[in-house]
Protein backbone atom coordinates (compact mmCIF):
# COMPACT_ATOMS: atom_id res chain seq x y z
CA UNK A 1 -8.28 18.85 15.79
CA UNK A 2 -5.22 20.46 16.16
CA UNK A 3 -4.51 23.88 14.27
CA UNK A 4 -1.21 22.75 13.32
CA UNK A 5 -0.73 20.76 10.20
CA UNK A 6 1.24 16.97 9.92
CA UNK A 7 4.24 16.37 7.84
CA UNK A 8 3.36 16.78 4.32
CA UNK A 9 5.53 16.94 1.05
CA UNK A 10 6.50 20.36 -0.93
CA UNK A 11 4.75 20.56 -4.39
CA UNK A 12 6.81 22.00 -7.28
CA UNK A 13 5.67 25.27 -7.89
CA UNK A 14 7.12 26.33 -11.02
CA UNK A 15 7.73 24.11 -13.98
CA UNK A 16 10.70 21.59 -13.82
CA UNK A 17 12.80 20.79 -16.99
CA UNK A 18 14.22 17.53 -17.90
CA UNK A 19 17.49 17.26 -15.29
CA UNK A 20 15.80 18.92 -12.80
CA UNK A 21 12.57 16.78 -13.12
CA UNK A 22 14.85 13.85 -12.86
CA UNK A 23 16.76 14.80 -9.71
CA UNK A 24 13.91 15.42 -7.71
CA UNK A 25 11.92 12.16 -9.10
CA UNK A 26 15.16 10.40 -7.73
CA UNK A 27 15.24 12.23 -4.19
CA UNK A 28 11.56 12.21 -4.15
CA UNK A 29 8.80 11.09 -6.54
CA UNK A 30 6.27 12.50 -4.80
CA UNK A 31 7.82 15.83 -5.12
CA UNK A 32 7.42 16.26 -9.01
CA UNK A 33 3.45 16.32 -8.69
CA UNK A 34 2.93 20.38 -9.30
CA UNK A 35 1.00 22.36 -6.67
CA UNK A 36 -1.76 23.33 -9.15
CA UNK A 37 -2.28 19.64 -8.88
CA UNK A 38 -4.32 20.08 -6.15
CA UNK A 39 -6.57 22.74 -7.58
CA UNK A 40 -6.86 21.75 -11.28
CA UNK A 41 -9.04 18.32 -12.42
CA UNK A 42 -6.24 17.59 -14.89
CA UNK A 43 -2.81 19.32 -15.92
CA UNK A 44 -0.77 18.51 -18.82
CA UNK A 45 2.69 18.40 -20.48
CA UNK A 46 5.23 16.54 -22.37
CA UNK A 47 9.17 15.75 -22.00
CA UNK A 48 10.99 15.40 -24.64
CA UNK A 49 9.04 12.15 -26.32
CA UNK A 50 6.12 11.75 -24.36
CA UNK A 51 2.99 13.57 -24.00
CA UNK A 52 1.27 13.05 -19.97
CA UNK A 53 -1.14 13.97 -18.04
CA UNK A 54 -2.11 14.06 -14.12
CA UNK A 55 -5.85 13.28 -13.61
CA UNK A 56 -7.73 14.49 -10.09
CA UNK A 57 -10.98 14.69 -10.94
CA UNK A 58 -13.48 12.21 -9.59
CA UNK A 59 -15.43 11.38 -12.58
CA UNK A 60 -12.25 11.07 -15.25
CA UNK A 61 -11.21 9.11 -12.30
CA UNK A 62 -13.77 6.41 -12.46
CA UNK A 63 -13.50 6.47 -16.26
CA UNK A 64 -9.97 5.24 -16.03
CA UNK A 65 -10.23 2.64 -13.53
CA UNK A 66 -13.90 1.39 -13.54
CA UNK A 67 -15.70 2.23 -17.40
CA UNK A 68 -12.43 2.12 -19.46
CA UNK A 69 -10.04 -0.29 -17.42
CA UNK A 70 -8.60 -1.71 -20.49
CA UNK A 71 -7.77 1.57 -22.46
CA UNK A 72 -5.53 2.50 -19.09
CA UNK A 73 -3.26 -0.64 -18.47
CA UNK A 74 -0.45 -0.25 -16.30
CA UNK A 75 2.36 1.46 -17.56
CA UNK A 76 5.28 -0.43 -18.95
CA UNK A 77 8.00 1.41 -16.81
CA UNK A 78 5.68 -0.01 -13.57
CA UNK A 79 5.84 -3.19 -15.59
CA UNK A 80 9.76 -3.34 -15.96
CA UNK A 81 10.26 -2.32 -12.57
CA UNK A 82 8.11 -5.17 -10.84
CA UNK A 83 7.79 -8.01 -13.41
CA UNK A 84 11.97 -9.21 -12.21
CA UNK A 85 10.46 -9.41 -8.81
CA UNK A 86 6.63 -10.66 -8.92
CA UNK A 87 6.29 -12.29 -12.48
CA UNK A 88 2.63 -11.87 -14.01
CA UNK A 89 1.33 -12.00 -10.81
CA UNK A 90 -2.93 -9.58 -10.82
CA UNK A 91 -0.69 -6.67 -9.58
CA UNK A 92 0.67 -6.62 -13.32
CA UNK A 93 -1.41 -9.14 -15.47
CA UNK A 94 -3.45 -7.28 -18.13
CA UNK A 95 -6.52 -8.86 -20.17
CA UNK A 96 -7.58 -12.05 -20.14
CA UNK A 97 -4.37 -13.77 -18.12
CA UNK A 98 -5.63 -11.04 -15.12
CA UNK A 99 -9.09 -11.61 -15.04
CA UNK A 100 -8.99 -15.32 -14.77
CA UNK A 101 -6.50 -15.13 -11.89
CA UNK A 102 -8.51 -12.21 -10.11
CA UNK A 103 -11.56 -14.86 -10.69
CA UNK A 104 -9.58 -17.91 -8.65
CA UNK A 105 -8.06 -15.95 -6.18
CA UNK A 106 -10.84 -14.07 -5.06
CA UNK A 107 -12.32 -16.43 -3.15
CA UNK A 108 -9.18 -16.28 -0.84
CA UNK A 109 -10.22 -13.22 0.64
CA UNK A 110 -14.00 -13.88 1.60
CA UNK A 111 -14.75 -12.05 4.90
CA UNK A 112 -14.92 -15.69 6.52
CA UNK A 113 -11.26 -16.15 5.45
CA UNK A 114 -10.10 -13.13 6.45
CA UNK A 115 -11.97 -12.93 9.96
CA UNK A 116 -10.35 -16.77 10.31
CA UNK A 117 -7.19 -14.75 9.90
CA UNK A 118 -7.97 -12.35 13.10
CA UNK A 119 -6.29 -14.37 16.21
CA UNK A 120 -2.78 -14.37 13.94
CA UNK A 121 -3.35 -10.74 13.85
CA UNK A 122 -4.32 -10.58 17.38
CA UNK A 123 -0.88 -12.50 18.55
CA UNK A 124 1.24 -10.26 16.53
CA UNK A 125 0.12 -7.39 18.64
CA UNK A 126 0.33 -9.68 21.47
CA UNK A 127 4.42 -9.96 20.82
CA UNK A 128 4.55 -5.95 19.27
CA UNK A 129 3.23 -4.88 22.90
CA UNK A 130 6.02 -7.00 24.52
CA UNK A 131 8.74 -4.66 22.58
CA UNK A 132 7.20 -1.94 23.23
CA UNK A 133 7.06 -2.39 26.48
CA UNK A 134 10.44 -3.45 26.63
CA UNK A 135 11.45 -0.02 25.38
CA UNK A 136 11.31 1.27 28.69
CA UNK A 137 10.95 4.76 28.11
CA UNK A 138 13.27 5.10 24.94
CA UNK A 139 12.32 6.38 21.52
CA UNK A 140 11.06 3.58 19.36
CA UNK A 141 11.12 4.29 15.32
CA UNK A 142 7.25 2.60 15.32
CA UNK A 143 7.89 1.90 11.81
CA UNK A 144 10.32 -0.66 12.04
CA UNK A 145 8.21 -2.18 14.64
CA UNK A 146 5.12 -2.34 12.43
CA UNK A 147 7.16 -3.46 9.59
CA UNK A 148 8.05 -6.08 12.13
CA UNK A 149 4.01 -7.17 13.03
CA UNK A 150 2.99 -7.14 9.78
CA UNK A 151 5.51 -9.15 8.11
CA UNK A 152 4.82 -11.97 11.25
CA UNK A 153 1.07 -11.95 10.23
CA UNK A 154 2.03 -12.30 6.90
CA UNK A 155 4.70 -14.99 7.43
CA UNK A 156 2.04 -17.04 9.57
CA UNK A 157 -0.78 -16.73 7.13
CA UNK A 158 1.51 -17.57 4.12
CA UNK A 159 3.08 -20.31 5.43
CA UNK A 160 1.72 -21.79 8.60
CA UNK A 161 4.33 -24.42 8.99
CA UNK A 162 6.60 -22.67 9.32
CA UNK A 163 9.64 -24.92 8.51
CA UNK A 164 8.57 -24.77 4.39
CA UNK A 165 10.29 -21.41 3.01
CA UNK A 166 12.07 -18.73 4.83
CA UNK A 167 9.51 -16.34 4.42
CA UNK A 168 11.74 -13.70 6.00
CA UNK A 169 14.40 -14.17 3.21
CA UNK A 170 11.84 -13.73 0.53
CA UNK A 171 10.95 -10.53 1.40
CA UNK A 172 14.62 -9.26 2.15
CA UNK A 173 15.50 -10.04 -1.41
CA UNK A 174 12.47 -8.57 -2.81
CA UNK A 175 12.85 -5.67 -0.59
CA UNK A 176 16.44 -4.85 -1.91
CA UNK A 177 15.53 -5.23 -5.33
CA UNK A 178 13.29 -2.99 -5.10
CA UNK A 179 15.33 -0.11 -3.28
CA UNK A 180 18.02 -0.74 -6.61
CA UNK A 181 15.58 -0.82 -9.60
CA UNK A 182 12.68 1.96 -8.29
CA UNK A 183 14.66 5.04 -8.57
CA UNK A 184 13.48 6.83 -11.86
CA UNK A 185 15.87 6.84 -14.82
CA UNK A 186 16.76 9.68 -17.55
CA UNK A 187 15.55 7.35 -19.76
CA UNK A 188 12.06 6.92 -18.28
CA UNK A 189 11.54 10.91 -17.72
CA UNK A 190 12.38 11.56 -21.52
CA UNK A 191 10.34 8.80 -22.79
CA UNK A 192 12.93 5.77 -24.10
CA UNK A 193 11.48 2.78 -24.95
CA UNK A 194 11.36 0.65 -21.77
CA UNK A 195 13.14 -2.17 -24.05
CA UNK A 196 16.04 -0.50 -23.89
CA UNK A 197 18.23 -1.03 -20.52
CA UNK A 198 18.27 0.93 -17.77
CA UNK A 199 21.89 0.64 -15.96
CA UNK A 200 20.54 0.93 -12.30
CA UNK A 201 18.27 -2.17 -13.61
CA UNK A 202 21.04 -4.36 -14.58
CA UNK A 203 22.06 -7.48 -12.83
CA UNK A 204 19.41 -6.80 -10.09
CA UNK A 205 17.54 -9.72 -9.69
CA UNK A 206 20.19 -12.75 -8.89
CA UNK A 207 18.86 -12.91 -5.61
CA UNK A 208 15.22 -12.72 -6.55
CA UNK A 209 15.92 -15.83 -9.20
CA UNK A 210 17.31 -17.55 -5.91
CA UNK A 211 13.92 -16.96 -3.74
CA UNK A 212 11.97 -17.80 -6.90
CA UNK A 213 13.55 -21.18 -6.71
CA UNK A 214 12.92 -21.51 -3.19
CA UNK A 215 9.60 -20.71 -3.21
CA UNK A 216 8.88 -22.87 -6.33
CA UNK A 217 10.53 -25.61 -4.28
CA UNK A 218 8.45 -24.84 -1.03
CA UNK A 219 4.86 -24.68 -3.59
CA UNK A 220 5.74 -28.25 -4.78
CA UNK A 221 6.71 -29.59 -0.69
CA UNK A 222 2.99 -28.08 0.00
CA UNK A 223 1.33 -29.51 -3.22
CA UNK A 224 2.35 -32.80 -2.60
CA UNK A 225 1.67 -33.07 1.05
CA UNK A 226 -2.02 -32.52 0.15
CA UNK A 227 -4.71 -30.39 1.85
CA UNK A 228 -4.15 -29.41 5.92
CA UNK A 229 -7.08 -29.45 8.65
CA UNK A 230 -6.59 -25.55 8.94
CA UNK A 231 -5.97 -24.12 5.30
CA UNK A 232 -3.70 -21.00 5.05
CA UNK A 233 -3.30 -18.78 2.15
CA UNK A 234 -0.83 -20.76 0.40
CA UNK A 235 -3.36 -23.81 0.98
CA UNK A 236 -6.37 -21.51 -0.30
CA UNK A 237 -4.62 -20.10 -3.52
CA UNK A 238 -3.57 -23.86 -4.49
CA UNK A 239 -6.89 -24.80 -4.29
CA UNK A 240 -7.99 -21.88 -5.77
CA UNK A 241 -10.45 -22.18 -9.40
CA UNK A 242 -11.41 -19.71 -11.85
CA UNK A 243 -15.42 -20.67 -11.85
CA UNK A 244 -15.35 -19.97 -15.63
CA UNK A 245 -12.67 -21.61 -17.07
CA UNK A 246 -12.21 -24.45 -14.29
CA UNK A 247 -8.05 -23.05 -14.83
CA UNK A 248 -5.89 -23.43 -11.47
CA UNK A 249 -2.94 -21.52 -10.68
CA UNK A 250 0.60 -23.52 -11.76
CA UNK A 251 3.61 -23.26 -9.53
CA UNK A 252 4.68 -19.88 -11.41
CA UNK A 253 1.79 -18.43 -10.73
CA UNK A 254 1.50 -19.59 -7.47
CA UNK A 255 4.71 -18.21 -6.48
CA UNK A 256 4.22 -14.98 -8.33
CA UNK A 257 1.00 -13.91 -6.67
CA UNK A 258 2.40 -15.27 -3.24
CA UNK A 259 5.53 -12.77 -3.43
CA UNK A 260 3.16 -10.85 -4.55
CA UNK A 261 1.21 -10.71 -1.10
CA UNK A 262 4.44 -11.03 1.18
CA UNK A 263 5.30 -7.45 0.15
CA UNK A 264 2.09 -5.93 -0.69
CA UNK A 265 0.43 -7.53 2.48
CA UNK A 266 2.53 -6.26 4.92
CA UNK A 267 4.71 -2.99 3.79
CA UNK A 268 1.42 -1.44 2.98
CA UNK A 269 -0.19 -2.10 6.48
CA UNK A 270 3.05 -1.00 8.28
CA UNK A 271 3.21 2.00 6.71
CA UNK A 272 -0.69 2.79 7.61
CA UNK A 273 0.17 2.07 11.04
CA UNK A 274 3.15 3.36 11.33
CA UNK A 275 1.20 7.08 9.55
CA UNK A 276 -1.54 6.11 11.63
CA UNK A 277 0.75 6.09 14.75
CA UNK A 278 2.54 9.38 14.36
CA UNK A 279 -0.96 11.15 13.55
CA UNK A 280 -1.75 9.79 17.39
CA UNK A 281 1.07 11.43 18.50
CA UNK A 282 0.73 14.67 16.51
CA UNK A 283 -2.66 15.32 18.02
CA UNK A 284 -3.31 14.70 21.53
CA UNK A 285 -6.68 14.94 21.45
CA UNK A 286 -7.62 12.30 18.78
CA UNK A 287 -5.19 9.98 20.51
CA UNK A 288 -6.92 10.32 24.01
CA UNK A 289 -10.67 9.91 22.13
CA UNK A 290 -9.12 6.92 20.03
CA UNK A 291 -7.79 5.31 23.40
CA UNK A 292 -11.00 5.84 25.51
CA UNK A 293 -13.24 3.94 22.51
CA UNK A 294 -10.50 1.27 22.45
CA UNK A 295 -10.48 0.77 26.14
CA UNK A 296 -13.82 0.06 26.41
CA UNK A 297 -14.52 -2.24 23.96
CA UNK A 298 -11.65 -4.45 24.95
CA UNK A 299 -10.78 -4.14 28.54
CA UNK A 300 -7.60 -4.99 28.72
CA UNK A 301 -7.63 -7.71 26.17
CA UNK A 302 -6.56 -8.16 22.23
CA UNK A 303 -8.67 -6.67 19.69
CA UNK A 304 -10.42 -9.99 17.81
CA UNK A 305 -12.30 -9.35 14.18
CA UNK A 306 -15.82 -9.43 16.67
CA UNK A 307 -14.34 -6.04 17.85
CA UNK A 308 -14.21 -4.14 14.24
CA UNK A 309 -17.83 -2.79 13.89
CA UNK A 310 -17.41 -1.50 17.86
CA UNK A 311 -14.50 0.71 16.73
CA UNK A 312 -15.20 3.24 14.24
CA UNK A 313 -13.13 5.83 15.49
CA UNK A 314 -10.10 3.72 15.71
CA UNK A 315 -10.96 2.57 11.56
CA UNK A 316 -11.86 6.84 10.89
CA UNK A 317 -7.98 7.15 12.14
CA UNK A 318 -6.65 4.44 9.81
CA UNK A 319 -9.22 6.41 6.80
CA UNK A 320 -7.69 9.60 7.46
CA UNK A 321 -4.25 8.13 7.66
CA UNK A 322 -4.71 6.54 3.95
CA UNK A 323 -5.76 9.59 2.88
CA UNK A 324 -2.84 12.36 3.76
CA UNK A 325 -0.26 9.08 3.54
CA UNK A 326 -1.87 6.53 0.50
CA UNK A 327 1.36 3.95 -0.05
CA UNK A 328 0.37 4.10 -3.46
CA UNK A 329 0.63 7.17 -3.54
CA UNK A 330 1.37 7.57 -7.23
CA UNK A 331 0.31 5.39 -10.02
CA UNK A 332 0.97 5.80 -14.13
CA UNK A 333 -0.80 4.02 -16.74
CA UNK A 334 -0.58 3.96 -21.07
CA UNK A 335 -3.25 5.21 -22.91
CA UNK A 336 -4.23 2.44 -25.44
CA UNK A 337 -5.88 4.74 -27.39
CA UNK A 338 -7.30 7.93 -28.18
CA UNK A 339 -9.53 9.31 -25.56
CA UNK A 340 -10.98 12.25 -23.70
CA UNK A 341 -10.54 12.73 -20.09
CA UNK A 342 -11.54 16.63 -18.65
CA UNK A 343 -12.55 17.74 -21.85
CA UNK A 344 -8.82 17.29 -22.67
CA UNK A 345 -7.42 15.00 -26.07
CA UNK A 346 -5.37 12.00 -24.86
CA UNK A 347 -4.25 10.14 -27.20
CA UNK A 348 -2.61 6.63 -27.53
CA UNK A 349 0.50 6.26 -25.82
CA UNK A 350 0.17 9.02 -23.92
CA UNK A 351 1.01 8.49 -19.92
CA UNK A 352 -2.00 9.13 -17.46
CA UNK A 353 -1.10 9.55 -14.54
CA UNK A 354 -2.98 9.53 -11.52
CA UNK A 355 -1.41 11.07 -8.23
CA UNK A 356 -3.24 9.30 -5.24
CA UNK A 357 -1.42 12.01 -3.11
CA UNK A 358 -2.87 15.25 -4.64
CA UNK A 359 -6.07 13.61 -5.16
CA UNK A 360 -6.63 13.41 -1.77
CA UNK A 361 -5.62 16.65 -0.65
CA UNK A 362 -7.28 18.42 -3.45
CA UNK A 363 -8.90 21.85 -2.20
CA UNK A 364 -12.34 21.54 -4.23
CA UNK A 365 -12.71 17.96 -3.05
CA UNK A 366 -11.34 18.10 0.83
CA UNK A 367 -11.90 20.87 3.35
CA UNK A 368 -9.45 21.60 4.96
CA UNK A 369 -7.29 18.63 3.12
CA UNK A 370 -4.03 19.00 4.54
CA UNK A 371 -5.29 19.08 8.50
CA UNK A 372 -5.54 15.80 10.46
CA UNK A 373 -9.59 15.30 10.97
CA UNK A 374 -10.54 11.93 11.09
CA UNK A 375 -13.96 12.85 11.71
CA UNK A 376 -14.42 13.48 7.76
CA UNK A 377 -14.96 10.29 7.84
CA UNK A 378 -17.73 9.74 10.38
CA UNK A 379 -19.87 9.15 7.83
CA UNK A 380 -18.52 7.03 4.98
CA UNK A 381 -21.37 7.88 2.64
CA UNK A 382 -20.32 11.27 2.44
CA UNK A 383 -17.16 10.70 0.72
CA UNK A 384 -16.92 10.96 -2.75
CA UNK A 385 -15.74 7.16 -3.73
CA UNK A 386 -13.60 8.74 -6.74
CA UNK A 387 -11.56 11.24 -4.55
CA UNK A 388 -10.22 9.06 -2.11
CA UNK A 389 -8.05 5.94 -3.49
CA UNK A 390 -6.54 4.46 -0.96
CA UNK A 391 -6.85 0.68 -2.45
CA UNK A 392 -7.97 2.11 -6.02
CA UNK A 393 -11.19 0.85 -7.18
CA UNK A 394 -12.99 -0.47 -10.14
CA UNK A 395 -12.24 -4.34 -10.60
CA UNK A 396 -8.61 -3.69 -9.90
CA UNK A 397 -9.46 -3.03 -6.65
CA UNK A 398 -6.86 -3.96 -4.23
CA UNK A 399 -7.80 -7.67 -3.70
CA UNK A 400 -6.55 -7.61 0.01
CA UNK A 401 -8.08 -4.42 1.09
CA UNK A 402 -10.24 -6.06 3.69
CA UNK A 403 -7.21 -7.75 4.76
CA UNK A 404 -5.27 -4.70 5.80
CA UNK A 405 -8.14 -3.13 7.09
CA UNK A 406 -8.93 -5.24 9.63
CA UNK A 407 -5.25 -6.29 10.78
CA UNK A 408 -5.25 -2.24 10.98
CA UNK A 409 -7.90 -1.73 12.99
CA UNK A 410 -7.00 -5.03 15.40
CA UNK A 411 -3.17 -3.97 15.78
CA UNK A 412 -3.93 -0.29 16.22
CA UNK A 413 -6.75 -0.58 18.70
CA UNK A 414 -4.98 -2.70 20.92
CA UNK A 415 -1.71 -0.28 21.07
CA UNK A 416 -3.70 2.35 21.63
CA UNK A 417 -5.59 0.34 24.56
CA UNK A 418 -1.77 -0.01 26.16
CA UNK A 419 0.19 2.66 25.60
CA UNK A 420 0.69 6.30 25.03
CA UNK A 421 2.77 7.54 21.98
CA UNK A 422 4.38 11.13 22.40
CA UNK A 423 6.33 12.69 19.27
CA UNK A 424 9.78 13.40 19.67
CA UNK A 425 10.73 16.89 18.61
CA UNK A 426 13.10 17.14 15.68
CA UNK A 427 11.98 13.62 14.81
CA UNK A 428 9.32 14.51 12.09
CA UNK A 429 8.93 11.77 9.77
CA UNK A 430 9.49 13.16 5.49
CA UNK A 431 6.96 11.07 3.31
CA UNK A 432 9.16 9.78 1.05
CA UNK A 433 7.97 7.77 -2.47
CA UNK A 434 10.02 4.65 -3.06
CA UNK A 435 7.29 2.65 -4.81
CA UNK A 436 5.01 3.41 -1.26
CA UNK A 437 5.08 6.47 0.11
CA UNK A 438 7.50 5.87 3.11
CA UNK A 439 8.38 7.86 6.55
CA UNK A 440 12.19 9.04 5.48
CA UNK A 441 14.21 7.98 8.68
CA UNK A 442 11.55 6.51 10.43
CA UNK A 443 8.78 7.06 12.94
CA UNK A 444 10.34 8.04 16.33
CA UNK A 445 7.85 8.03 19.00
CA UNK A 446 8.33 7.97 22.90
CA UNK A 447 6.35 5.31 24.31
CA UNK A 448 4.70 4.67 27.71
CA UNK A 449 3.17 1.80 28.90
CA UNK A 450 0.06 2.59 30.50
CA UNK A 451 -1.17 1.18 33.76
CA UNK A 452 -3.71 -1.52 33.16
C-alpha cells in the first residue's frame, strides 16, 4: 500500500453561511459536507427555513433505510431534479406505486439473467482493448473510454436489435439535462418550497419530451412484435409481473424505468472503473498483484461471469474503489415525521441527509480511511454493512447492483490482463459531485499494451 494518499475532496472546516454554502454546493457538492463529518455520528444545523442533519453512524443508518424506509422518502428537491427526466420510475416512486414495481422488476435481475448478460460484457472489453491499444503510447482520459464500454453493454442489453431506438440519443439528452438542472439553487439551500421555479430548471426538458416519445414509440414496435428467442431487458421488464397484484408495467412505466437503467446502468459502472483504474495507476504494487491474479485465471482470454468467484482481488479493487469514490456519493431525504436519530430530535420536514462520502471515510469506522487498501476488504464479513453504502441497502437497495458488479469485475480483469496503466503527472483526477461523484477533467492514464 502506498504511503501516499489518492485524490480526495477538501472538507469545509469552518461553518459556511448561506452565499457561501451556495457557491461551493454549485462548484462542488461534495465540498459542503464539514470535516467533523467524518468524526461525529450526526451533525446538525439549519439555513434560513430548514432544519438538517448529516447522519454517519451505522445504526441511525440502518434505521433510515432498512426499519423506517417510509418516514425517510426521498427528498423533493431529488424529486424535482429527476422526475423531468425518468418519470416515477423505483429510483423515485414512494409507497405503494414503488413497491409493486420493485416486485415486477425484480425478477429481471436474477443471477441467471445477469450471468446470461456476461459475453455482452465480455465483447465490450473485447472492442475497449482495441482502443486502447490503438492509443499507441498516448495518454488516454480512461473515463471517457469506460463511459464508452458501459454505455455499449447497456445499449446491447436494452435493446438487442439494435435498429428499435437510438439508445445513444437517449442518453445524450438525458445526460444534458442533467448537467442544466443538477446544480443547487438559492432557493433549495434556504429552504423554498420546491413548487416554486427554479430558473436554471426552466425549459430544460424539450429534448427529454422528444426521447420520451421515441422510446414510447420503440416500447410499442417491441410489444407488438411479441416475445424473441433470446429475451433482453426490454423483453424481460415487458414481461415483467408483480406476483401480488398480477399489475404489469404500461408503456410509461416501461419507458421510465428503462431511462432509468440507460443512465444509472452505465455512468455508475464507468465511473467505478474509471476510480478503479486510476487507483491501479496510483499504486504500483496493487496493480502488479491485481494483474498477476488476472493473468492466471484467464490466460490471455476475456473474463466470462465463470471467472468472478476466481478473482477476488480484482472485485476487493472495485470495493475499495466504491468506497473512497461512491457515485452516490450524497443522498437527502424528508423526514415524514418526528423522530430520533443519535439521540438527536428530528422532526417532520426536517432534511436527513446522508453523505455516502464521509461515511466511508469516517475515522471511528475505517482505519486508515483515506489510504488506498483494498485488502480491507479481504474479508467481506468484517465490514460493517451500515458504514459502507456503495448501492445503499435496505429494500431500496440498488436493484442492479449485481449488474455492475460483475460487468466491473469482467471489464476490469481483462484490462488489467492486457495492459499497464501509468498516471500522468499533473493529471490528477478532482472528484467532482454532479449527481455522481465524477473525475473533474477526466482520467488521464498512459497506457501500454503488454506482450501476450
Amino acid at each position: 500500500m502506498s504511503d501516499k494518499l489518492p485524490a480526495r475532496c477538501k472538507l469545509v472546516t469552518e461553518p459556511l453561511g448561506i452565499i457561501e454554502t451556495l457557491r461551493v454546493a454549485r462548484r462542488n457538492l461534495v465540498e459542503i459536507i464539514p470535516d467533523i463529518a467524518t468524526k461525529q455520528p450526526i451533525v446538525s444545523g439549519k439555513t434560513a427555513v430548514v432544519r438538517w442533519h448529516m447522519v454517519m453512524e451505522p445504526d441511525a443508518l440502518r434505521h433510515i433505510l432498512k426499519d423506517a424506509v417510509d418516514v425517510y422518502p426521498k427528498s423533493d428537491v431529488t424529486k424535482n431534479i429527476l422526475e423531468p427526466a425518468i418519470g416515477n420510475s423505483l429510483f423515485i416512486a414512494e409507497g405503494s406505486h414503488w413497491r409493486w414495481q420493485r416486485r415486477a422488476a425484480t425478477p429481471v435481475f436474477k443471477h441467471r439473467n445477469i450471468a446470461n448478460l456476461a459475453p455482452i460484457m465480455g465483447a465490450a472489453a473485447d472492442r475497449s482493448t482495441k482502443r486502447l491499444a490503438a492509443s499507441k503510447g498516448r495518454a488516454v482520459d480512461v473515463f471517457a473510454e469506460m463511459v464508452q464500454a458501459t454505455f455499449e453493454v447497456i445499449s446491447d442489453v436494452t435493446f438487442s436489435d439494435g435498429d428499435s431506438v437510438d439508445a445513444g440519443a437517449v442518453h445524450r439528452a438525458i445526460d444534458a439535462y442533467i448537467a442544466q438542472t443538477a446544480k443547487v439553487s438559492l432557493l433549495d439551500i434556504i429552504g423554498v418550497p420546491t413548487w416554486v421555479p427554479r430558473l436554471n430548471r426552466i425549459g430544460s426538458s424539450s429534448a427529454m419530451k422528444d426521447m420520451r416519445r421515441i422510446a414510447d414509440a420503440s416500447i410499442e414496435e417491441r410489444r407488438n412484435a411479441g416475445p424473441r428467442d433470446i429475451p433482453d431487458l426490454l423483453d424481460l421488464l415487458l414481461e415483467g409481473e408483480d406476483p401480488e397484484t398480477k399489475r404489469q408495467m404500461n408503456t410509461d412505466e416501461l419507458r421510465d424505468n428503462l431511462l432509468t437503467f440507460i443512465v444509472a446502468g452505465h455512468e455508475t459502472t464507468a465511473l467505478t472503473l474509471a476510480w478503479a483504474l486510476y487507483l491501479c495507476a496510483f499504486d504500483e504494487d496493487v496493480q502488479q498483484k491485481a494483474r498477476a491474479e488476472a493473468s492466471e485465471v484467464l490466460n490471455g482470454r476475456t473474463a466470462t461471469a465463470d471467472d468472478i468467484k476466481a478473482l477476488p482481488y480484482i472485485r476487493q479493487i472495485i470495493d475499495e474503489a466504491l468506497r473512497l469514490y461512491p457515485p452516490a456519493a450524497f443522498i437527502s431525504r424528508t423526514a415524514q415525521q418526528t423522530d430520533t436519530l443519535c439521540g438527536r430530535e428530528v422532526r417532520k420536514g426536517d432534511t436527513v441527509m446522508l453523505p455516502i462520502y464521509a461515511l466511508h471515510r469516517h475515522k471511528d469506522l475505517w482505519e486508515n480511511p483515506d489510504a488506498f487498501d483494498p485488502d480491507r476488504f479481504a474479508d467481506q464479513k468484517a465490514v460493517n454493512r451500515f458504514s459502507y453504502l456503495p448501492f445503499g441497502d435496505g429494500p431500496r437497495v440498488c436493484i442492479g447492483a449485481s449488474f455492475a458488479l460483475q460487468e466491473a469485475v469482467i471489464i476490469l480483469a481483462t484490462l488489467l490482463s492486457r495492459f499497464k496503466f501509468t498516471a500522468v503527472k499533473g493529471r490528477d483526477p478532482r472528484p467532482e459531485l454532479i449527481l455522481t461523484l465524477r473525475p473533474s477533467g477526466g482520467v488521464w492514464l498512459q497506457v501500454e499494451e503488454l506482450s501476450s
